[in-house]
N, C-alpha and C. Protein backbone atom coordinates (compact mmCIF):
# COMPACT_ATOMS: atom_id res chain seq x y z
N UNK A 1 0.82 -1.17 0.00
CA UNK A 1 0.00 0.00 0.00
C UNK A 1 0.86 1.23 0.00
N UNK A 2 0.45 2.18 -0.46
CA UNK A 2 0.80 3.65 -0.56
C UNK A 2 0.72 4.53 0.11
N UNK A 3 0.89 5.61 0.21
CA UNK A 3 0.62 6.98 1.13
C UNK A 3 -0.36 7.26 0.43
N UNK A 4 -0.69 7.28 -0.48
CA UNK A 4 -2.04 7.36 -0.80
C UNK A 4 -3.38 6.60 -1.05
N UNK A 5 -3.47 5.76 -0.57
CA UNK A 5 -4.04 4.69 -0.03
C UNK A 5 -4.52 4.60 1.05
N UNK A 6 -3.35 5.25 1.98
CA UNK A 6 -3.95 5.24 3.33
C UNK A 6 -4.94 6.58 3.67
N UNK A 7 -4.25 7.81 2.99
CA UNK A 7 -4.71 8.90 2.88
C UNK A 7 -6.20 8.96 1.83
N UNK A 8 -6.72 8.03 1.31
CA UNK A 8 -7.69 8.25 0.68
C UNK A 8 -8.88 8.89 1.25
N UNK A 9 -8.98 8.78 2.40
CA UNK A 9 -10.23 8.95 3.12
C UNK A 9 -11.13 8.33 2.99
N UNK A 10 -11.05 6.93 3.06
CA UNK A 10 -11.85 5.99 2.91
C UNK A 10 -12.16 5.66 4.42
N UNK A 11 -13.53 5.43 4.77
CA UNK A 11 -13.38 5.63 6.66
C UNK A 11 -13.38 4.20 6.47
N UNK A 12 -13.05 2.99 7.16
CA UNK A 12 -13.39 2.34 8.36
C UNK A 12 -15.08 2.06 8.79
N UNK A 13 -15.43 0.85 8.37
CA UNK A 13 -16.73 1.13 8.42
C UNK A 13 -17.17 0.45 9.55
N UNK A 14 -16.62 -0.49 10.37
CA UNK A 14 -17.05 -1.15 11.86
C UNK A 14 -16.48 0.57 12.70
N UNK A 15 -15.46 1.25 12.69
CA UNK A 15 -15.57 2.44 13.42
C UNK A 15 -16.75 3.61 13.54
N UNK A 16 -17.22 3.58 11.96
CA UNK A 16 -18.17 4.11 12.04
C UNK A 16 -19.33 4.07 12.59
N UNK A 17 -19.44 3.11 12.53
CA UNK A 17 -20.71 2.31 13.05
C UNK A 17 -20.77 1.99 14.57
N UNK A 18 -19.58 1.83 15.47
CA UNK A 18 -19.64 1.91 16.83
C UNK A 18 -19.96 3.43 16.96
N UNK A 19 -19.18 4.62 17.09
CA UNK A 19 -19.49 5.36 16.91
C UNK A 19 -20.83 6.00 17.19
N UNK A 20 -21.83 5.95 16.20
CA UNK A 20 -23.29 6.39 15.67
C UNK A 20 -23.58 5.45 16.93
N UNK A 21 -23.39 4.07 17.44
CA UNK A 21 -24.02 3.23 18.32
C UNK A 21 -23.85 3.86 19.79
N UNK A 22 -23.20 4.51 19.87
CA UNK A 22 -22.40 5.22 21.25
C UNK A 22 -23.01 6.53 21.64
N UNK A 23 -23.35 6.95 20.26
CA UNK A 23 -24.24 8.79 20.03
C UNK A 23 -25.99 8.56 20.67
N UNK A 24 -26.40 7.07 19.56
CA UNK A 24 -27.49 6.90 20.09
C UNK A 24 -27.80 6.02 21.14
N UNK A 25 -27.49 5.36 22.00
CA UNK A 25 -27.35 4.81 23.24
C UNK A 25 -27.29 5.97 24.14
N UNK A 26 -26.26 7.41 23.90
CA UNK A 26 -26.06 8.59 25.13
C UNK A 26 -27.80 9.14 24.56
N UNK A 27 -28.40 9.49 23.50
CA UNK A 27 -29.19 10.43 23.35
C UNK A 27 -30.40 9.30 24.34
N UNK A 28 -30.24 7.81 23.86
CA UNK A 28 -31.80 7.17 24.84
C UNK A 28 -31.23 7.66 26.41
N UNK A 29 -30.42 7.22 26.59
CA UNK A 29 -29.92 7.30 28.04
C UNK A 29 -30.45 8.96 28.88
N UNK A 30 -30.11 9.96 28.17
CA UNK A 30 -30.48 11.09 28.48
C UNK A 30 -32.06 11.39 28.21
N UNK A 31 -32.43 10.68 27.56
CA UNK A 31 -34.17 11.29 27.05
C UNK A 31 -34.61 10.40 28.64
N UNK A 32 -34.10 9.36 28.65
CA UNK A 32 -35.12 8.35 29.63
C UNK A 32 -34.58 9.07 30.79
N UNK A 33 -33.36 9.39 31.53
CA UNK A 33 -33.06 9.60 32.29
C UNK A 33 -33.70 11.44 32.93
N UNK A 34 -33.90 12.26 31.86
CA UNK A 34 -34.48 13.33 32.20
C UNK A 34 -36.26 13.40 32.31
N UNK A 35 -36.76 12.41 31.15
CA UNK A 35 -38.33 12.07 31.60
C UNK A 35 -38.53 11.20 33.21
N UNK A 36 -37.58 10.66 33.58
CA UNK A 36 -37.80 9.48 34.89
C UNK A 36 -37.47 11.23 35.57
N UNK A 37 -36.47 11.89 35.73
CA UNK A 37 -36.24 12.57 36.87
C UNK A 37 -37.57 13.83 36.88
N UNK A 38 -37.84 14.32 35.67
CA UNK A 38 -39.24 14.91 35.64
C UNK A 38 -40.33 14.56 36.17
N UNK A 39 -41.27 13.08 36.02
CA UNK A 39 -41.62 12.44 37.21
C UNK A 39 -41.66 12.53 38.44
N UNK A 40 -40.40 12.12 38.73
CA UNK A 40 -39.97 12.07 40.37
C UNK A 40 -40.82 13.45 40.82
N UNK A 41 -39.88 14.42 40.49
CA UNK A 41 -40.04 15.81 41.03
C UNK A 41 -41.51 16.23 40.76
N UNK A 42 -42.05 15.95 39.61
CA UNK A 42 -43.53 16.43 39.76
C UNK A 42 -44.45 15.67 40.47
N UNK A 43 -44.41 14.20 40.59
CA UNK A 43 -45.28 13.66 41.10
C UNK A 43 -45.08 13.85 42.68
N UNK A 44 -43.86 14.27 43.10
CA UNK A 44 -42.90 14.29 44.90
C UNK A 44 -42.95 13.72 45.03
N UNK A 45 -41.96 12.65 44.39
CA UNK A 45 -41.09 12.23 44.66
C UNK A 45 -39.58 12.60 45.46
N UNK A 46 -39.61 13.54 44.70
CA UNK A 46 -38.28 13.73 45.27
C UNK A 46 -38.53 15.49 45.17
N UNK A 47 -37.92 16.14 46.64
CA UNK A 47 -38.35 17.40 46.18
C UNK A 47 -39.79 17.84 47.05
N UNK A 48 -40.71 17.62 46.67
CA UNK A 48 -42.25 17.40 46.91
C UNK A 48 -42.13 17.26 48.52
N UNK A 49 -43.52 18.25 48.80
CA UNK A 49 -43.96 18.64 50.10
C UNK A 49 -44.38 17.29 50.32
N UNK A 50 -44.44 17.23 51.69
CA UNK A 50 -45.42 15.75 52.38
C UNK A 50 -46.54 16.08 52.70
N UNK A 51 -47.02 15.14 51.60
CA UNK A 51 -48.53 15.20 52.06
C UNK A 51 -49.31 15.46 52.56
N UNK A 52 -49.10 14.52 54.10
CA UNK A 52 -49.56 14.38 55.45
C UNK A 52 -49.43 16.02 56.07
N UNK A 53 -48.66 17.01 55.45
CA UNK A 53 -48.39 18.03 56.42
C UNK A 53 -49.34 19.44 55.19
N UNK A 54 -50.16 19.80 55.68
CA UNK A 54 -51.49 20.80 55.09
C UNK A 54 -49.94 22.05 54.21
N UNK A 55 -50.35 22.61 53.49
CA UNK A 55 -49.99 23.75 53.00
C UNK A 55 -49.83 25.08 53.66
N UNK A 56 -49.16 25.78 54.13
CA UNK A 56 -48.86 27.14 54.69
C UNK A 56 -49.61 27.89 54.34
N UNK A 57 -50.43 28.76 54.60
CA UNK A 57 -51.32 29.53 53.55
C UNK A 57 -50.63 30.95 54.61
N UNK A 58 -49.92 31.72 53.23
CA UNK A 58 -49.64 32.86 54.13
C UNK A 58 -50.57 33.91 54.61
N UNK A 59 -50.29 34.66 55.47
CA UNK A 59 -51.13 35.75 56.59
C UNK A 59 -51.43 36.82 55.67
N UNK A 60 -52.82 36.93 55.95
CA UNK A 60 -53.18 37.94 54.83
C UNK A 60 -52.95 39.31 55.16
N UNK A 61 -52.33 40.41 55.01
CA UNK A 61 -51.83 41.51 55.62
C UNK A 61 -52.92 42.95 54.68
N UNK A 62 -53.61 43.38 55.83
CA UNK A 62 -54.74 44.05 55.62
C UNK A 62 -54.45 45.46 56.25
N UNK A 63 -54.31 46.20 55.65
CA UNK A 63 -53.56 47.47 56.01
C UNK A 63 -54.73 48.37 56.43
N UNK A 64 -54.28 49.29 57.63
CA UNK A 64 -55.89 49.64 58.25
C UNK A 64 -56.40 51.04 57.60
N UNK A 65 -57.45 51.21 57.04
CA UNK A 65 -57.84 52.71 56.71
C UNK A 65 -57.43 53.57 57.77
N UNK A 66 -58.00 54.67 56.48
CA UNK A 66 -57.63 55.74 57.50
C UNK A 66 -58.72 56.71 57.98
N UNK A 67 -58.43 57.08 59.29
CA UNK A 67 -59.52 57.91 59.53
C UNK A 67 -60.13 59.20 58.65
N UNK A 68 -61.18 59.00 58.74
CA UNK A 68 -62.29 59.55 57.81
C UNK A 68 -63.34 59.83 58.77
N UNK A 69 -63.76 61.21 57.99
CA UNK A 69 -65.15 61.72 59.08
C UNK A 69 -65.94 62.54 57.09
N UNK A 70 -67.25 62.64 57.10
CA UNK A 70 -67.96 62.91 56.12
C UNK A 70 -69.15 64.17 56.43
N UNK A 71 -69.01 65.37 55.86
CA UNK A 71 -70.04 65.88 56.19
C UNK A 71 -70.77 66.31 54.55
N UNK A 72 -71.98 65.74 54.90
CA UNK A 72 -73.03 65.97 53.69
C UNK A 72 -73.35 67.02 53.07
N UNK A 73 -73.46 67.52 52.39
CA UNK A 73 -74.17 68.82 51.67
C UNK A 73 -75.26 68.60 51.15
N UNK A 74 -76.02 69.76 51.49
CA UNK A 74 -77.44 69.81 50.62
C UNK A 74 -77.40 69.73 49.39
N UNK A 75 -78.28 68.90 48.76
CA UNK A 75 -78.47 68.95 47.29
C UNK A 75 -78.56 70.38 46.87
N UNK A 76 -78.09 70.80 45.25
CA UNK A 76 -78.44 72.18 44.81
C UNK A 76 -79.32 71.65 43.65
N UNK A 77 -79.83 72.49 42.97
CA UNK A 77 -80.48 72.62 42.11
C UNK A 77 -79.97 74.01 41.31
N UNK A 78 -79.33 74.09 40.11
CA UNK A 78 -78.71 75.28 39.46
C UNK A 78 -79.44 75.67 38.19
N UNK A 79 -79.79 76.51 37.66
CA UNK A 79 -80.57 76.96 36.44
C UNK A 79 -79.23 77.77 36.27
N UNK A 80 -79.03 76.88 34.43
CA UNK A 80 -78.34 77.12 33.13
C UNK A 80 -78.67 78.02 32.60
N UNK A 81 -77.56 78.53 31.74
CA UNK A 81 -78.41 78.79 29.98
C UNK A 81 -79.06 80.69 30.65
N UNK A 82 -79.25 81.05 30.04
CA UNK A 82 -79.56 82.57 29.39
C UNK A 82 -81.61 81.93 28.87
N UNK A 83 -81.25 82.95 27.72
CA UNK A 83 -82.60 83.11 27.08
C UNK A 83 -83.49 81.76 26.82
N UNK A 84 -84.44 81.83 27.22
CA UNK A 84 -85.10 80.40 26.57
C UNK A 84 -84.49 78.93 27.01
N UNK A 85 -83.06 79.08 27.08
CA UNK A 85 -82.70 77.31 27.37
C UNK A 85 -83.04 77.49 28.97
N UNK A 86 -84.28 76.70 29.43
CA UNK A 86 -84.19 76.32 30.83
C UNK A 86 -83.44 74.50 30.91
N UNK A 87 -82.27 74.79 31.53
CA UNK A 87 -81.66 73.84 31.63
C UNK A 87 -81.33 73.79 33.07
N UNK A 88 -81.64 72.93 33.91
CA UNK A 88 -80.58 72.52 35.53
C UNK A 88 -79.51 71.93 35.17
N UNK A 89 -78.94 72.05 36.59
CA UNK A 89 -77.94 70.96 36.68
C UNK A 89 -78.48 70.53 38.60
N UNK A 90 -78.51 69.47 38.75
CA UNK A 90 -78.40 69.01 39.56
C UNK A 90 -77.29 68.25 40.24
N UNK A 91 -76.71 68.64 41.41
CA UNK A 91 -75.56 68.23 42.54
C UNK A 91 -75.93 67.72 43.37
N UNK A 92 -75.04 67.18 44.28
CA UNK A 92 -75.01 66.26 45.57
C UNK A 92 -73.95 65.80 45.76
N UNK A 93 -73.02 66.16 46.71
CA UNK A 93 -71.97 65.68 47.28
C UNK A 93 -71.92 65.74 48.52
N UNK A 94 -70.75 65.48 48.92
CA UNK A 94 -69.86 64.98 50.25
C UNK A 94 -68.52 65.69 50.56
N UNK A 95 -68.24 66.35 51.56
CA UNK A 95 -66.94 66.43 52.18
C UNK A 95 -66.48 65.33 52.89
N UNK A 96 -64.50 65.07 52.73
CA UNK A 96 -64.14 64.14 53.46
C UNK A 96 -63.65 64.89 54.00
N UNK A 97 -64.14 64.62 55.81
CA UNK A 97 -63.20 65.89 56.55
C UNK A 97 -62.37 65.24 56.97
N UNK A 98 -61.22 65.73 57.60
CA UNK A 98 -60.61 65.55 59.07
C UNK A 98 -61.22 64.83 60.19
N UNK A 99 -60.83 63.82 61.17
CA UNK A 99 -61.44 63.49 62.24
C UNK A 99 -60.97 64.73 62.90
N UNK A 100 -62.28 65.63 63.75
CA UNK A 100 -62.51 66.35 64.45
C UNK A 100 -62.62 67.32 64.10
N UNK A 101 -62.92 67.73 63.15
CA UNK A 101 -63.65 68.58 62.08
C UNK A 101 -64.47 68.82 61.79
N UNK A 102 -65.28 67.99 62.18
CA UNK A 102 -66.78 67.60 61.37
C UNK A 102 -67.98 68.89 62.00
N UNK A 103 -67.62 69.38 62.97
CA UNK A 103 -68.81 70.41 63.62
C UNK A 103 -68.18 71.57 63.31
N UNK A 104 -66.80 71.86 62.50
CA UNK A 104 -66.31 73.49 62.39
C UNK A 104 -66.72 73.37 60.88
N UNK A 105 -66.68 71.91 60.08
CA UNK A 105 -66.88 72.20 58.32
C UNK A 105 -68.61 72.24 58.41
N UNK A 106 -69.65 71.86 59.23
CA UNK A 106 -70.82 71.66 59.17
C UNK A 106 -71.35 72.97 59.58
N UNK A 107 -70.51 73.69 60.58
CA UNK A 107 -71.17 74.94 60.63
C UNK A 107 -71.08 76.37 59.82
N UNK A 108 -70.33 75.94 58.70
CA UNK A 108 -69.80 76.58 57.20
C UNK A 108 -70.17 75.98 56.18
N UNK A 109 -71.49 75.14 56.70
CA UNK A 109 -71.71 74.46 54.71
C UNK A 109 -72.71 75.51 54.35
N UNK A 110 -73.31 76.23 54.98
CA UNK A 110 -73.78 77.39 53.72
C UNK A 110 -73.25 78.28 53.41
N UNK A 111 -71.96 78.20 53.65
CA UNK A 111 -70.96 79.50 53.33
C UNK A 111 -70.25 78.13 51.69
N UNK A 112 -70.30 76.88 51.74
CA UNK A 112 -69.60 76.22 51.19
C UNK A 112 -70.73 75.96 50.13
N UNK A 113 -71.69 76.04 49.98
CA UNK A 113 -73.28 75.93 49.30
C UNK A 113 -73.25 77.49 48.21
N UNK A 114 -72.82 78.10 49.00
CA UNK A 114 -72.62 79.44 48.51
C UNK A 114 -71.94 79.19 47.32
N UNK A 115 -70.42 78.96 47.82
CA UNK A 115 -69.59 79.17 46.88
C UNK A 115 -69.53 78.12 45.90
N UNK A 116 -70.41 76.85 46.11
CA UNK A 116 -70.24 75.93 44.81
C UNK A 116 -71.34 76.47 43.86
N UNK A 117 -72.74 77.33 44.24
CA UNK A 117 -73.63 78.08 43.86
C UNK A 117 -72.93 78.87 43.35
N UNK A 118 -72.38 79.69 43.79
CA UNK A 118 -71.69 80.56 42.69
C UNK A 118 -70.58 80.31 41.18
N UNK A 119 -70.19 79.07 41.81
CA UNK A 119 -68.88 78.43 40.70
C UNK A 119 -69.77 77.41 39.66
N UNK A 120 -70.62 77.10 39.87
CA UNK A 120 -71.26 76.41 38.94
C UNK A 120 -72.10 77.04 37.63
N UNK A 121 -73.14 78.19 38.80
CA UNK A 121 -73.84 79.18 37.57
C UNK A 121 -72.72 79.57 36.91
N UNK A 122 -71.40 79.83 36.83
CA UNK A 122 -70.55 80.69 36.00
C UNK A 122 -70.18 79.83 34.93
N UNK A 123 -70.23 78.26 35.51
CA UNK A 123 -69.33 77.74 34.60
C UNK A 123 -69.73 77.39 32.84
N UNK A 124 -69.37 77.44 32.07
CA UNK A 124 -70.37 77.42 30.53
C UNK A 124 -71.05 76.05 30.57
N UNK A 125 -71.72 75.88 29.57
CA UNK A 125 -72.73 74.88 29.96
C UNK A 125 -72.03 73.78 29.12
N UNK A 126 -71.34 74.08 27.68
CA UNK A 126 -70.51 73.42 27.10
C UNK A 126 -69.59 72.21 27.89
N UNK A 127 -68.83 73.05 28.55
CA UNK A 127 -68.14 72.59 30.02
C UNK A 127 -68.87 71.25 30.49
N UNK A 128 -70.02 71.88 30.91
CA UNK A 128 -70.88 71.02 32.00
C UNK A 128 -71.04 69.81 30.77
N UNK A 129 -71.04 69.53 29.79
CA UNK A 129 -71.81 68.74 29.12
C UNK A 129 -70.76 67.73 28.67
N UNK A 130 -69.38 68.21 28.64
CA UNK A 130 -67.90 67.30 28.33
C UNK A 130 -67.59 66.48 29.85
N UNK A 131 -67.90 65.12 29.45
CA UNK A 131 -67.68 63.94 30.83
C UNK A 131 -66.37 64.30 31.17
N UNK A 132 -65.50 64.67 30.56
CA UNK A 132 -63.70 64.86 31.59
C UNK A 132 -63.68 66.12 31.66
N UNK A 133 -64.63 67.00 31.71
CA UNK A 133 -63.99 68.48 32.19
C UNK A 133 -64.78 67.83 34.09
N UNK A 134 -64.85 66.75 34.32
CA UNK A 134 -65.63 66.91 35.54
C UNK A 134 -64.53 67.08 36.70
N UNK A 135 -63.00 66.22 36.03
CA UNK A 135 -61.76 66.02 36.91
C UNK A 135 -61.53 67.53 37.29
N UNK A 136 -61.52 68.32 36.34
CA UNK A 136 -61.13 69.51 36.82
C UNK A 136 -62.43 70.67 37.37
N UNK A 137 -63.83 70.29 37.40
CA UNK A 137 -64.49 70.62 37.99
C UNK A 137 -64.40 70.33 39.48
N UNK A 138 -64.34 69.07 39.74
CA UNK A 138 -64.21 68.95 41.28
C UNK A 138 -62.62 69.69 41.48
N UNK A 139 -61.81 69.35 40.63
CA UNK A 139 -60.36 70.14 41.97
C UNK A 139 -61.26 71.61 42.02
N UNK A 140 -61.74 72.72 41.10
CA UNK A 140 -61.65 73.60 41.26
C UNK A 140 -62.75 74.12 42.59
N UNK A 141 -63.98 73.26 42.59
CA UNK A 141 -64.85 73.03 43.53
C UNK A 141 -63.90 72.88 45.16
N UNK A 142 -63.61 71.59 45.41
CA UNK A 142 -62.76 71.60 46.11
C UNK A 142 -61.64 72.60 46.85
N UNK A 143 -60.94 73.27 45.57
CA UNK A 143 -60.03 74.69 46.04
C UNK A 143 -60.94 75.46 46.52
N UNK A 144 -62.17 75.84 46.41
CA UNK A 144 -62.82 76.85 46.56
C UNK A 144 -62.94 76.23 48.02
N UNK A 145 -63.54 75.48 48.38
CA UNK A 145 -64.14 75.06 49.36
C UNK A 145 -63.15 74.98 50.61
N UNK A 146 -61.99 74.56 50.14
CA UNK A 146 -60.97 74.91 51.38
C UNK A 146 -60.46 75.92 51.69
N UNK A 147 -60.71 77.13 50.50
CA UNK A 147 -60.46 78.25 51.30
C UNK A 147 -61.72 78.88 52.10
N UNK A 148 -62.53 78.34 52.02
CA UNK A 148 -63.52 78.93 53.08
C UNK A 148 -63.84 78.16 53.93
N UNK A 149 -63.14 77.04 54.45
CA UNK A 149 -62.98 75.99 55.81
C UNK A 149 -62.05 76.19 56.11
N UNK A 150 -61.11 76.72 55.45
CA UNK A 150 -59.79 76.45 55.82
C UNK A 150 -59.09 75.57 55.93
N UNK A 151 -57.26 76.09 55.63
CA UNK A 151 -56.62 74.86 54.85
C UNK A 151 -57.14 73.62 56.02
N UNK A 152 -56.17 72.28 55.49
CA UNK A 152 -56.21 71.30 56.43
C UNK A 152 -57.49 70.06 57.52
N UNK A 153 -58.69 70.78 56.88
CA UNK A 153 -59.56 70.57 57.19
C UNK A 153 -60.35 69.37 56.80
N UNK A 154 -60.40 69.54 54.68
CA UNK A 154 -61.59 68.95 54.05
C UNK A 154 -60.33 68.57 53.36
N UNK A 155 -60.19 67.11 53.28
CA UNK A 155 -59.29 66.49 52.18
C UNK A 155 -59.93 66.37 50.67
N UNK A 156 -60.90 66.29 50.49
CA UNK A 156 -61.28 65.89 49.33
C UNK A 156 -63.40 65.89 48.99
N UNK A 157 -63.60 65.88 47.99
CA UNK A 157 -64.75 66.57 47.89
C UNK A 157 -65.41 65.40 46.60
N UNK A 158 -66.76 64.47 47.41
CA UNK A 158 -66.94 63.39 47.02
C UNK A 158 -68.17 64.01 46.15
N UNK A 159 -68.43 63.63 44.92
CA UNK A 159 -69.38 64.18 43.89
C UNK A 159 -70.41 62.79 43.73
N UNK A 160 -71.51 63.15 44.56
CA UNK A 160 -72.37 61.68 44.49
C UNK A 160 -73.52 62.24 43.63
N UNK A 161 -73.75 62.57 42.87
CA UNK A 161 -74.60 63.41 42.04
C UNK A 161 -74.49 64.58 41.10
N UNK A 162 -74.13 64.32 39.50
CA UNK A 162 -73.98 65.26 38.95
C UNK A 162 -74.56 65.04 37.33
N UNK A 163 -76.26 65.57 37.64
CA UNK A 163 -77.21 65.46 36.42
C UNK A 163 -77.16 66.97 35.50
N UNK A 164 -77.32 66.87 34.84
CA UNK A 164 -77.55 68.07 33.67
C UNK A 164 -78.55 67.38 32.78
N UNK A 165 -79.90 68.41 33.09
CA UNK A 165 -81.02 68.63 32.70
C UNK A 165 -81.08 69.17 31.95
């Protein structure tokens, strides 16, 4: 034989063939061996809580409100519009006061009746009739209202009623 003969690159065909036998023997070995350990662990086998012992159910953590005190306002009734359009608007809300507040903002709700009476007739009716000008209706309601309770008092100004007739 020759140097080129040997160099042909002719493979060896029992090498080959162990080989491929060695590739697929590792690939069963690993398929079976990772489906058996998948098992284990899901069924708990291995891993897996005991049975016999109930589940932890963690503590439900319920965070406490906060103090809140509410003083009511009289419904208004407002007439819209100029010439000919008889249009209302009808209100009804709520102050959220301060705890211990509640008898200094109650003895100023017609000073606070006043001034939402006054801020409403002004406001255009256009206004009144667009559903998101309402966000900035209540802050401006609201500002008004704490300056005539004074600061610190009325956190916030609950709108439980607002029809346009």
């Amino acid at each position: 034989m020759t140097d080129t003969d040997m160099t042909s690159g002719a493979p060896d065909a029992p090498a080959e063939q162990k080989s491929r036998k060695g590739l697929l023997f590792g690939v069963v070995l690993a398929a079976t061996l990772g489906g058996g350990g998948f098992f284990a662990t899901y069924s708990g086998l291995i891993g897996g809580a005991d049975p016999n012992i109930p589940p932890e159910e963690p503590a439900a953590v319920i965070a406490d409100l906060p103090a809140v005190a509410f003083v009511e306002l009289d419904p208004l009734v407002i007439s819209l519009g100029g010439s000919g359009n008889s249009r209302h608007l009808r209100f009804r809300g709520s102050l959220e006061v301060v705890p211990g507040h509640e008898t200094d903002v109650s003895h100023l709700v017609p000073r606070v009746i006043d001034v939402l009476n006054g801020y409403l007739r002004a406001v255009d009716v256009k206004v009144l009739e667009d559903p998101t000008a309402l966000i900035e209706l209540r802050a401006q309601m609201l500002r008004r209202i704490q300056l005539v309770t004074g600061e610190g008092r009325v956190r916030d100004l609950l709108i439980l009623e607002f029809v346009l007739n």
